[in-house]
Each structure stands twice: as C-alpha cells, then as structure tokens.
PDB file of N, CA and C in Angstrom:
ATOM      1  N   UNK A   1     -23.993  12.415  -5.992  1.00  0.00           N
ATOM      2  CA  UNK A   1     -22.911  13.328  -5.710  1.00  0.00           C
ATOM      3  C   UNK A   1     -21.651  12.853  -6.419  1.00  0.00           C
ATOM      4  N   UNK A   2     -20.891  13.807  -7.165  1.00  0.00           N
ATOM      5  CA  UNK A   2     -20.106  13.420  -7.965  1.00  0.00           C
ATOM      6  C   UNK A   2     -18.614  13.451  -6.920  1.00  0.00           C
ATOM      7  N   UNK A   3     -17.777  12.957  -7.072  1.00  0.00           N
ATOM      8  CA  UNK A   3     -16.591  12.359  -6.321  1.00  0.00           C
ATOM      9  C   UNK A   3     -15.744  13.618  -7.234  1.00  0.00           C
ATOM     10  N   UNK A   4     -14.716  14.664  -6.107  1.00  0.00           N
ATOM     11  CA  UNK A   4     -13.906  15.271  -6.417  1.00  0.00           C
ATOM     12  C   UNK A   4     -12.465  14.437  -7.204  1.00  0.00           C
ATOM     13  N   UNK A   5     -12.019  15.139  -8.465  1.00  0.00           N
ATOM     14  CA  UNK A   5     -10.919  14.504  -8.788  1.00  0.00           C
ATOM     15  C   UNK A   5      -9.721  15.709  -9.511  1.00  0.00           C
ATOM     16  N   UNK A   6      -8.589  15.000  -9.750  1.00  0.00           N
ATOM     17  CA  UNK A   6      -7.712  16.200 -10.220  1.00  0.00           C
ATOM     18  C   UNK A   6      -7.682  15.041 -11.649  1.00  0.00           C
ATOM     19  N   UNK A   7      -7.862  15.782 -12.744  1.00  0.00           N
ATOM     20  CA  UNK A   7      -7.685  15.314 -14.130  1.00  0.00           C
ATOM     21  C   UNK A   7      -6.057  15.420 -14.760  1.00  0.00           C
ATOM     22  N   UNK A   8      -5.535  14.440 -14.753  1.00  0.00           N
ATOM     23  CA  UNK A   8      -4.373  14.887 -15.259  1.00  0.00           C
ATOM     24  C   UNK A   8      -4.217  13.667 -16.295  1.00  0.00           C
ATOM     25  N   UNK A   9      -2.830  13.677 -17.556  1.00  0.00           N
ATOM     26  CA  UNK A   9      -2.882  12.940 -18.739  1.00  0.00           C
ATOM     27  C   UNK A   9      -3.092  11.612 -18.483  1.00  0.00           C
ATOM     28  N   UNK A  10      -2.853  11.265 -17.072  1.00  0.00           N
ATOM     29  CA  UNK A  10      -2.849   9.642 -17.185  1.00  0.00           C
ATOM     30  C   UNK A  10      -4.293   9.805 -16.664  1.00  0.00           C
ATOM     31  N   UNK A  11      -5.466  10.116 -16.903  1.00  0.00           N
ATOM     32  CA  UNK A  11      -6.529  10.036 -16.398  1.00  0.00           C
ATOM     33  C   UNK A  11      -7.124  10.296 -14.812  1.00  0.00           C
ATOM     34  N   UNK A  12      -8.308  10.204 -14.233  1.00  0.00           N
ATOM     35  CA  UNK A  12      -8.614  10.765 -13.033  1.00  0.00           C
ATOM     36  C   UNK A  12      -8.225  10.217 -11.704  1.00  0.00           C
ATOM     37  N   UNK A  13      -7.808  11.283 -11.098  1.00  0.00           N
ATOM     38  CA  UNK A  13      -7.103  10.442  -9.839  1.00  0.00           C
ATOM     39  C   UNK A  13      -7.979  11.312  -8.573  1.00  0.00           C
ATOM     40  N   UNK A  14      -8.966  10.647  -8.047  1.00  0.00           N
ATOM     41  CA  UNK A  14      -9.828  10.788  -6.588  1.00  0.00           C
ATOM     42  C   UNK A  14      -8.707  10.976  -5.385  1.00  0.00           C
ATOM     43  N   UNK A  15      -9.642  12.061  -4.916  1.00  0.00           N
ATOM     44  CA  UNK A  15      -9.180  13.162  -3.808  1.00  0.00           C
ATOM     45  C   UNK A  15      -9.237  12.088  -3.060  1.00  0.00           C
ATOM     46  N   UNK A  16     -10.371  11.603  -3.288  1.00  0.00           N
ATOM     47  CA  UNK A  16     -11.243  10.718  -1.416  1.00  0.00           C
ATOM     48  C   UNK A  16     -11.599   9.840  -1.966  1.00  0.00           C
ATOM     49  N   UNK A  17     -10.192   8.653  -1.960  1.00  0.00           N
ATOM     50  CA  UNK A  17     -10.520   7.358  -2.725  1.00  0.00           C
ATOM     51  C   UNK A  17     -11.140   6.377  -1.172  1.00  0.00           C
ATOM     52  N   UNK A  18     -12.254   6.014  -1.470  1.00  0.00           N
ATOM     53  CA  UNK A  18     -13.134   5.225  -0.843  1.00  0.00           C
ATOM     54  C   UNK A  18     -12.967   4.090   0.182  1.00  0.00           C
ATOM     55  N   UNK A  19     -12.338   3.430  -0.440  1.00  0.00           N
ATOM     56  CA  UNK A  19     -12.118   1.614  -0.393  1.00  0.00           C
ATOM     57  C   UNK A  19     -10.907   1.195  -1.194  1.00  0.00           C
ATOM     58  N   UNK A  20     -10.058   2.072  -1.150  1.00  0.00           N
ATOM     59  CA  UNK A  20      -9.218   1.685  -1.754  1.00  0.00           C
ATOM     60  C   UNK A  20      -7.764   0.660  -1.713  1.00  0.00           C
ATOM     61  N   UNK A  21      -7.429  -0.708  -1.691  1.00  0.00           N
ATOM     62  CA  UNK A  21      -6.729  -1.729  -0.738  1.00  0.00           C
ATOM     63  C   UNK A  21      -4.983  -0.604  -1.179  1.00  0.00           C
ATOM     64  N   UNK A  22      -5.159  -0.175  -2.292  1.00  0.00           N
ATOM     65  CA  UNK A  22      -3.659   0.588  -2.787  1.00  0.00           C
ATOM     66  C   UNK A  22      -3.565   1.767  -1.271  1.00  0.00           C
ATOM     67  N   UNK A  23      -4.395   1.963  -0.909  1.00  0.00           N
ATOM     68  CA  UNK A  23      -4.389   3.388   0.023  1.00  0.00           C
ATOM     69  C   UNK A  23      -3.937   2.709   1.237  1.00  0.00           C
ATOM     70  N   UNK A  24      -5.072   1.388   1.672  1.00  0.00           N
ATOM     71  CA  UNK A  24      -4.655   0.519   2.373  1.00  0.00           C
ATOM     72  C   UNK A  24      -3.274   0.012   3.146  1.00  0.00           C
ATOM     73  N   UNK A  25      -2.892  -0.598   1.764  1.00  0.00           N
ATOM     74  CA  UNK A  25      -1.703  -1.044   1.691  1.00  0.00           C
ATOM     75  C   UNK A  25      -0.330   0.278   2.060  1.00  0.00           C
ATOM     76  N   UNK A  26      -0.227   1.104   1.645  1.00  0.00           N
ATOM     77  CA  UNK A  26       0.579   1.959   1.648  1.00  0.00           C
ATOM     78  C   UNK A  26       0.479   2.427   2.896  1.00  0.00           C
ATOM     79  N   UNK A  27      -0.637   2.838   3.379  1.00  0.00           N
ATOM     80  CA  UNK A  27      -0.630   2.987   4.840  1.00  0.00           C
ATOM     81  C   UNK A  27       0.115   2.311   5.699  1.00  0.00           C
ATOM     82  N   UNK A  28      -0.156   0.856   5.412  1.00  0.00           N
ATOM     83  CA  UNK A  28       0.366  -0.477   6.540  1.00  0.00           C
ATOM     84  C   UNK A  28       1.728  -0.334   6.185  1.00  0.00           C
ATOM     85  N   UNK A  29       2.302   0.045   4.912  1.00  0.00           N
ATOM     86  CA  UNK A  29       3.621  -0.431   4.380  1.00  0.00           C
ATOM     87  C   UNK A  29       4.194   0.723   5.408  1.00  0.00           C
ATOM     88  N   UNK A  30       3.860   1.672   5.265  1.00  0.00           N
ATOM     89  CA  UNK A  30       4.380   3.324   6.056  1.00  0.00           C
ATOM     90  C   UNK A  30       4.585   3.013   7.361  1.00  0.00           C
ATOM     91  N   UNK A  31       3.797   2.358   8.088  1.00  0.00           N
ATOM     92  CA  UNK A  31       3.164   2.191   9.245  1.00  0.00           C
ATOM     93  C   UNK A  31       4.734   1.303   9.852  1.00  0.00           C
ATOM     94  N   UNK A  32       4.718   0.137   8.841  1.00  0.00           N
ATOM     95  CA  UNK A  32       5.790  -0.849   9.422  1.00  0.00           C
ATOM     96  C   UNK A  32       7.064  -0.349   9.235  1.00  0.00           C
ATOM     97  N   UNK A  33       7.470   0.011   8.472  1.00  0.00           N
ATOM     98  CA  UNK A  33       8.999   1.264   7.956  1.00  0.00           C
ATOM     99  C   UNK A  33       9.077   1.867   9.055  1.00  0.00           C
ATOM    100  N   UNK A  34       8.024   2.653   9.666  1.00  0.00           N
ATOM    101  CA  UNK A  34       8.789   3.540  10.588  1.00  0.00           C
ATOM    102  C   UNK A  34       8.604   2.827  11.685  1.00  0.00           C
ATOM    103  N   UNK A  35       7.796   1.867  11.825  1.00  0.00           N
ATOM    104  CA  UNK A  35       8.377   1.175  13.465  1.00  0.00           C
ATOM    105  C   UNK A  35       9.485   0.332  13.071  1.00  0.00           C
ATOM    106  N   UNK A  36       9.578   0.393  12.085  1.00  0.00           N
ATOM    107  CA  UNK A  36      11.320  -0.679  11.972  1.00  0.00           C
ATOM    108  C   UNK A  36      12.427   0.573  12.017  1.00  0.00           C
ATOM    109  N   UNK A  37      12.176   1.583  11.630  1.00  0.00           N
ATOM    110  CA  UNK A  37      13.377   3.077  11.930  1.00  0.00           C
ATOM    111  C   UNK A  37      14.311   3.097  10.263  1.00  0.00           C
ATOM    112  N   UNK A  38      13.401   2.371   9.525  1.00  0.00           N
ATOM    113  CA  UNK A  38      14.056   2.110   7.672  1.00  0.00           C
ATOM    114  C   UNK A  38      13.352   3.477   7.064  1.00  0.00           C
ATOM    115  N   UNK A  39      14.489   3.763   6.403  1.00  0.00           N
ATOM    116  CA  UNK A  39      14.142   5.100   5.416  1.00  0.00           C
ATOM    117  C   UNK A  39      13.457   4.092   4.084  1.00  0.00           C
ATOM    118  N   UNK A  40      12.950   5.182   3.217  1.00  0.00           N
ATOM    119  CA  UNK A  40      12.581   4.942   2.566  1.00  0.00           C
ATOM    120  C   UNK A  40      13.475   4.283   1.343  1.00  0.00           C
ATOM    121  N   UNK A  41      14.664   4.972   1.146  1.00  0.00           N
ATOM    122  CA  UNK A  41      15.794   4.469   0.376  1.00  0.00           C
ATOM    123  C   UNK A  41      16.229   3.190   0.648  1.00  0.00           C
ATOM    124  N   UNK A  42      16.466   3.173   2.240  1.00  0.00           N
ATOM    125  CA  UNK A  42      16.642   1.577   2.441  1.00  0.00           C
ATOM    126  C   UNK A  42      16.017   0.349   2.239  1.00  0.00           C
ATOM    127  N   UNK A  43      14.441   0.549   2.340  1.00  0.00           N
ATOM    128  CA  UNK A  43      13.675  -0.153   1.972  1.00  0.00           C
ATOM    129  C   UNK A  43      13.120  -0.504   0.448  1.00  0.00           C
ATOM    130  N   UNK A  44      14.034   0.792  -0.753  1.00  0.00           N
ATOM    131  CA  UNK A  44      13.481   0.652  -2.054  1.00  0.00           C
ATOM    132  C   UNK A  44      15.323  -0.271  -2.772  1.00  0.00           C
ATOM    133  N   UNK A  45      15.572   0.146  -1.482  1.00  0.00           N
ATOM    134  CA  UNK A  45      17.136  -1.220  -1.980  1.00  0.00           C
ATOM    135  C   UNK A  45      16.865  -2.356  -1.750  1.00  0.00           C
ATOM    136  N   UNK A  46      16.492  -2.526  -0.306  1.00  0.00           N
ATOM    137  CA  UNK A  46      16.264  -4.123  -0.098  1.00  0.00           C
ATOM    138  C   UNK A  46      15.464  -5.005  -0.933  1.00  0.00           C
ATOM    139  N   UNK A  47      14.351  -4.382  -1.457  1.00  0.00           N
ATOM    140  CA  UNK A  47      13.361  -4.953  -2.389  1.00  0.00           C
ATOM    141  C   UNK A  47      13.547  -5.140  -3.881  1.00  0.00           C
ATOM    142  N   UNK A  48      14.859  -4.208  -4.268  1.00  0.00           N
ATOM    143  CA  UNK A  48      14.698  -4.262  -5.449  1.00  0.00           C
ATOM    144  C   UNK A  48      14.546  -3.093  -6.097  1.00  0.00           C
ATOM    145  N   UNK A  49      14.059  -1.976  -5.641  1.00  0.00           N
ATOM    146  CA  UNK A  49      13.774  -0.751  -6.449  1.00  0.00           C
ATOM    147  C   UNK A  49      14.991   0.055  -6.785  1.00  0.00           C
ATOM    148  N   UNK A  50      14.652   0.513  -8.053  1.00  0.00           N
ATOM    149  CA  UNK A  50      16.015   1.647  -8.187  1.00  0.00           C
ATOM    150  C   UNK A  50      16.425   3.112  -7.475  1.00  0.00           C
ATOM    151  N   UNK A  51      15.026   3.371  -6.880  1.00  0.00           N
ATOM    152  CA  UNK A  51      14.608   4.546  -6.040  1.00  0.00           C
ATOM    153  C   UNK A  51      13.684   4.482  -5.071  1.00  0.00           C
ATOM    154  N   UNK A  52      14.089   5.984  -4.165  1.00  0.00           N
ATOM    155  CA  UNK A  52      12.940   5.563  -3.449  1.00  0.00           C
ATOM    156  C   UNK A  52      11.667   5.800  -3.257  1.00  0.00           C
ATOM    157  N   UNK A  53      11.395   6.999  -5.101  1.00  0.00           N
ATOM    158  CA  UNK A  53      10.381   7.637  -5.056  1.00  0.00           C
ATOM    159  C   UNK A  53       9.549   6.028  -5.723  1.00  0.00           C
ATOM    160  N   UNK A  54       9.632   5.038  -5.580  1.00  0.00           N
ATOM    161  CA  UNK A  54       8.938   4.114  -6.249  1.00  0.00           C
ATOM    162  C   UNK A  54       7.934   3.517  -4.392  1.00  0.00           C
ATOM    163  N   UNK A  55       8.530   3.345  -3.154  1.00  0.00           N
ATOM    164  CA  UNK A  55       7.934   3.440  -2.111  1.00  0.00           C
ATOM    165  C   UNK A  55       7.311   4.515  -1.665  1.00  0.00           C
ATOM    166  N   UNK A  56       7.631   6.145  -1.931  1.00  0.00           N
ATOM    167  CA  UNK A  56       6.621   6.841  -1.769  1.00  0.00           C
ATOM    168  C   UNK A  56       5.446   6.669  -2.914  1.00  0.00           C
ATOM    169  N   UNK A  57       5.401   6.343  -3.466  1.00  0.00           N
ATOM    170  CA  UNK A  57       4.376   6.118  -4.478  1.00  0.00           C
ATOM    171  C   UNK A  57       3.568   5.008  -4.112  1.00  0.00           C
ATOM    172  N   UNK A  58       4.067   3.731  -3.572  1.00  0.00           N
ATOM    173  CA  UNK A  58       3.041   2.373  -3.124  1.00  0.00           C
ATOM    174  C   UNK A  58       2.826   3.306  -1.675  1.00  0.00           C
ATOM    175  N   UNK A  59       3.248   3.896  -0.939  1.00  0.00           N
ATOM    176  CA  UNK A  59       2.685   4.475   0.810  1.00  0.00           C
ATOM    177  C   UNK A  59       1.868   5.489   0.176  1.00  0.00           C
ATOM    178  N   UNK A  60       1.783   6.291  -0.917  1.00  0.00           N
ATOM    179  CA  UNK A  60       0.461   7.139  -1.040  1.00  0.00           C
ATOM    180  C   UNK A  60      -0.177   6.600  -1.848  1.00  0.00           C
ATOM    181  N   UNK A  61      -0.602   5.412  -2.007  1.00  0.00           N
ATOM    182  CA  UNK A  61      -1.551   4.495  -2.530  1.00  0.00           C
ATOM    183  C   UNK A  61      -1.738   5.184  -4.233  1.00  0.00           C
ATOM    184  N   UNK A  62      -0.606   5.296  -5.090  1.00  0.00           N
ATOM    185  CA  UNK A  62      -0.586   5.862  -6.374  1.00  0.00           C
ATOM    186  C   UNK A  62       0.093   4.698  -7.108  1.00  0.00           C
ATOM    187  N   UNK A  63       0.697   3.188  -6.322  1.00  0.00           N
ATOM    188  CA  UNK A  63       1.249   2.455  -7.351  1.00  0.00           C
ATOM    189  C   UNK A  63       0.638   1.825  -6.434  1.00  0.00           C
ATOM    190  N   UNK A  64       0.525   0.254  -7.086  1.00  0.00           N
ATOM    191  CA  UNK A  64       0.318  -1.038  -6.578  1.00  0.00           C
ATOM    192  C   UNK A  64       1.493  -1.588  -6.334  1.00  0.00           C
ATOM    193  N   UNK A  65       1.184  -2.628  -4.612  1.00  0.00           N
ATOM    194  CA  UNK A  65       2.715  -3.419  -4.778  1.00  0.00           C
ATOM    195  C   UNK A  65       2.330  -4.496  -4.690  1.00  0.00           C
ATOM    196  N   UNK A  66       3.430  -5.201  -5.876  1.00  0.00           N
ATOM    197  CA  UNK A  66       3.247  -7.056  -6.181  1.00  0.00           C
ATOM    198  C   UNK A  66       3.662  -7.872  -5.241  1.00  0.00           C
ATOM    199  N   UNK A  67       2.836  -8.755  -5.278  1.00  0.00           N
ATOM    200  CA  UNK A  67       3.403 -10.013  -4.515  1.00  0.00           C
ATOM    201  C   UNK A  67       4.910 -10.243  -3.707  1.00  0.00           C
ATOM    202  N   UNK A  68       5.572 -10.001  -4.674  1.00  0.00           N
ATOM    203  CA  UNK A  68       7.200 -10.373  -4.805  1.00  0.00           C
ATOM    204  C   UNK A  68       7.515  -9.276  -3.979  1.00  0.00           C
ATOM    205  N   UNK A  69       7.250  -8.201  -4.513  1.00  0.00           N
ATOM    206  CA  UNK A  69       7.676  -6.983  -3.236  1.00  0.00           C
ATOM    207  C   UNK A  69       7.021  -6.763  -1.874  1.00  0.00           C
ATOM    208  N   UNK A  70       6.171  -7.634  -2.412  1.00  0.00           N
ATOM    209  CA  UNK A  70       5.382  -7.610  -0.895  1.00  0.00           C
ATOM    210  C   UNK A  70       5.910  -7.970   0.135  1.00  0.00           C
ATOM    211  N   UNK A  71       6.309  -9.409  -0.076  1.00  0.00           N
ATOM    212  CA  UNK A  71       6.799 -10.678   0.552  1.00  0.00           C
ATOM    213  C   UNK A  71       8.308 -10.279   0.864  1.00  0.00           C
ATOM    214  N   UNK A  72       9.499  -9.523  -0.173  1.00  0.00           N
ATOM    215  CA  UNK A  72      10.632  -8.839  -0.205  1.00  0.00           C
ATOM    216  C   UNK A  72      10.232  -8.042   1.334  1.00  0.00           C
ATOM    217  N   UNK A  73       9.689  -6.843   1.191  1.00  0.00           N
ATOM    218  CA  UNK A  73       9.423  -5.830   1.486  1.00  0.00           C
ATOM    219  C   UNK A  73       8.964  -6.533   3.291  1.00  0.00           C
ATOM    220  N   UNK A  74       7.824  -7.385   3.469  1.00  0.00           N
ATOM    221  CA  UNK A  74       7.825  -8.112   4.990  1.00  0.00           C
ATOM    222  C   UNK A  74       8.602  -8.909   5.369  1.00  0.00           C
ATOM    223  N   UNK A  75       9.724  -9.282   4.852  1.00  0.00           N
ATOM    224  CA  UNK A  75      10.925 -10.023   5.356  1.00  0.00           C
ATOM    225  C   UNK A  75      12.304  -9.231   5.779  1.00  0.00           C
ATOM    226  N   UNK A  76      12.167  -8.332   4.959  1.00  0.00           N
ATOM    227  CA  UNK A  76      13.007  -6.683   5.546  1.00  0.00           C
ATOM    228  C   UNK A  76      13.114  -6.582   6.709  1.00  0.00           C
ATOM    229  N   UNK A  77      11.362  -6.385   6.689  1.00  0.00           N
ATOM    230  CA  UNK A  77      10.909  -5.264   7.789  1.00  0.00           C
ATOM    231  C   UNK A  77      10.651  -6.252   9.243  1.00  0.00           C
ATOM    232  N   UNK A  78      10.860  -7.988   8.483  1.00  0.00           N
ATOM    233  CA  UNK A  78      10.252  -8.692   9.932  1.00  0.00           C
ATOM    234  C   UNK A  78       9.129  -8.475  10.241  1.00  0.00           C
ATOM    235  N   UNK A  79       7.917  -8.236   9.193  1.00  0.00           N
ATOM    236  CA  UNK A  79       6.588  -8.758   9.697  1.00  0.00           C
ATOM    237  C   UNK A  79       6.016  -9.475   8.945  1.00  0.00           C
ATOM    238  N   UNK A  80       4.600 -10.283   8.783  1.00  0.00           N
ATOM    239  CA  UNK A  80       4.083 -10.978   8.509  1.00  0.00           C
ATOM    240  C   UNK A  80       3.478 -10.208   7.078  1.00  0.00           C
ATOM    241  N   UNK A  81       3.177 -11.176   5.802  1.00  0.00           N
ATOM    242  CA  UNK A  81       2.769 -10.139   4.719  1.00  0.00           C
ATOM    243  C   UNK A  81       1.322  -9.551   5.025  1.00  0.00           C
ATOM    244  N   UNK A  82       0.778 -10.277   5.383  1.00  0.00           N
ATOM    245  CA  UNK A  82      -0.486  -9.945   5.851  1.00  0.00           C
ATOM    246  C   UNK A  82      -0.729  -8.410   7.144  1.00  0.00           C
ATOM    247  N   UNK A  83       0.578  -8.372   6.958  1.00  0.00           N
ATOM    248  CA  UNK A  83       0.823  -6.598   8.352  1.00  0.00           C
ATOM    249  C   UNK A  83       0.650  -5.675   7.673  1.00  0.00           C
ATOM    250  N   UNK A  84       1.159  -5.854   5.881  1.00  0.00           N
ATOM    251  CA  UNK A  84       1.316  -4.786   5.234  1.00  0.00           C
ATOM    252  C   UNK A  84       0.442  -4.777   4.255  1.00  0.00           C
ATOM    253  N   UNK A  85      -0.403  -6.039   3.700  1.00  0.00           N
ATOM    254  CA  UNK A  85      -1.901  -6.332   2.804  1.00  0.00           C
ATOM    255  C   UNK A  85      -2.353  -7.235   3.833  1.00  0.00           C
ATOM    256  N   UNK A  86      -3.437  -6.061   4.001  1.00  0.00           N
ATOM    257  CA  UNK A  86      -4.499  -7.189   4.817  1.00  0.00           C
ATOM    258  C   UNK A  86      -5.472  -7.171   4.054  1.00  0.00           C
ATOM    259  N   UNK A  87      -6.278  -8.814   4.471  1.00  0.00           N
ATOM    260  CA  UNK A  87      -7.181  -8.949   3.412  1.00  0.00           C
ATOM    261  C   UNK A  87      -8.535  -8.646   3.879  1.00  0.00           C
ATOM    262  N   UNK A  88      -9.209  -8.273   2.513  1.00  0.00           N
ATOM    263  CA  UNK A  88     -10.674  -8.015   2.865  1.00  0.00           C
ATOM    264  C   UNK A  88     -11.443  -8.718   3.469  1.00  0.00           C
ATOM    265  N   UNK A  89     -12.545  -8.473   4.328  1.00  0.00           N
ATOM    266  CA  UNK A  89     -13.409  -9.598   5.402  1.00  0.00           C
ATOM    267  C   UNK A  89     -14.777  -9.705   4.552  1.00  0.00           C
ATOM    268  N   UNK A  90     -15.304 -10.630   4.104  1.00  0.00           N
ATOM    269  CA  UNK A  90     -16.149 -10.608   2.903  1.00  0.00           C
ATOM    270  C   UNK A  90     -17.731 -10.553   3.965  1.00  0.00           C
ATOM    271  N   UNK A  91     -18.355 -10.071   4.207  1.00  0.00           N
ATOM    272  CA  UNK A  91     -19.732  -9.833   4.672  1.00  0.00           C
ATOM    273  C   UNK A  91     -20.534 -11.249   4.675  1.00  0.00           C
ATOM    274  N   UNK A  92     -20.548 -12.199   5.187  1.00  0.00           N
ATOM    275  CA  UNK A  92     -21.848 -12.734   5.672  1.00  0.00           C
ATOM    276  C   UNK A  92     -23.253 -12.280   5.433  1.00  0.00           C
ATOM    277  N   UNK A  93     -24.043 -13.222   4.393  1.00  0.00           N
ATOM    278  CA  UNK A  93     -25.357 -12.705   3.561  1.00  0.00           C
ATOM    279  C   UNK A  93     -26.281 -13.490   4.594  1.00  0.00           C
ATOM    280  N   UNK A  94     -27.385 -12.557   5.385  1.00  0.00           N
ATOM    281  CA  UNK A  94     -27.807 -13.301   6.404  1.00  0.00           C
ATOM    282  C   UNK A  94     -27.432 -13.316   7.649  1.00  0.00           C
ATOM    283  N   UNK A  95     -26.325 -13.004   8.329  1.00  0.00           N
ATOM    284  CA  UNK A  95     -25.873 -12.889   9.481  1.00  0.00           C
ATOM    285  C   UNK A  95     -25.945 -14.306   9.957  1.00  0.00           C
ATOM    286  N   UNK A  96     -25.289 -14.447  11.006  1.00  0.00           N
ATOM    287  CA  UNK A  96     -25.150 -15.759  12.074  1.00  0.00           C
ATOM    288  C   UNK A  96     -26.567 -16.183  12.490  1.00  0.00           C
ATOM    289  N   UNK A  97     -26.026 -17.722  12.435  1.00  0.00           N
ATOM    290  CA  UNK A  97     -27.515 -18.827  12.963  1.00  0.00           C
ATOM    291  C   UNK A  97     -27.210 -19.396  13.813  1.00  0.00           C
TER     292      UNK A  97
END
C-alpha cells in the first residue's frame, strides 16, 4: 500500500508520517508552550528565532529542532529536554530472562 503524499518542489511530504521523532517532537514542544501560557512569538524570541513561523514549523513536525534550541527552548519553558525530545526505547531481541 502506497503512503498518501502532497508532491510539492521541495519533494514529498506524507499525510500520515509514521514514526516520525520531528512530529514527535513538535507535539511535546506544543504541549509544553501552552502549559507554560508562551505564545509562539515569545518562545521564537527567547531561543533565538527571527519569527514565529520558524516554531510553527518545528510543532507541525516540518522542521527539525537542534540541540541548542532544544536545550534554549526547555530552559524557557522550565522543563527537562527530554519533555520536549524524548528518546526512542530500543526493543529488547529476545525478551526478558
């Protein structure tokens, strides 16, 4: 089954991205902004951004956010970086002995 996409010049961008940590991430980033009561503008100042369409873009998982903004971005907001990238849980080959 082929995966729906919208084709545009910068190449294919999935309707129903899977597993995606960018989708992830943007979620958690969204998630912590509004329990902190920070607009989006406020939060693309504190970090560094020139705008604030550069945070709607990492919360709809269409940009990646670096390290540096990461770490910027959970010291803002007063949570842990790991609130806003959490990391993958790698599967156990074999299960528990």
């Amino acid at each position: 089954m082929n995966t729906p996409t919208n084709t545009n010049r910068r190449g294919p961008n999935y309707l129903y991205p899977a597993d995606d940590d960018k989708v992830v991430t943007g979620a958690c980033l969204r998630e912590a902004r509004l329990n902190k009561g920070v607009t989006m503008d406020e939060l693309a100042t504190a970090i560094g951004f020139a705008n604030p369409g550069s945070i709607s873009q990492i919360e709809s998982g269409q940009r990646a956010l670096t390290d540096p903004k990461l770490n910027a971005a959970a010291e803002f907001l007063g949570v842990h970086p790991t609130t806003i990238r959490r990391p993958r849980l790698k599967a156990v080959k074999g299960g528990k002995k």
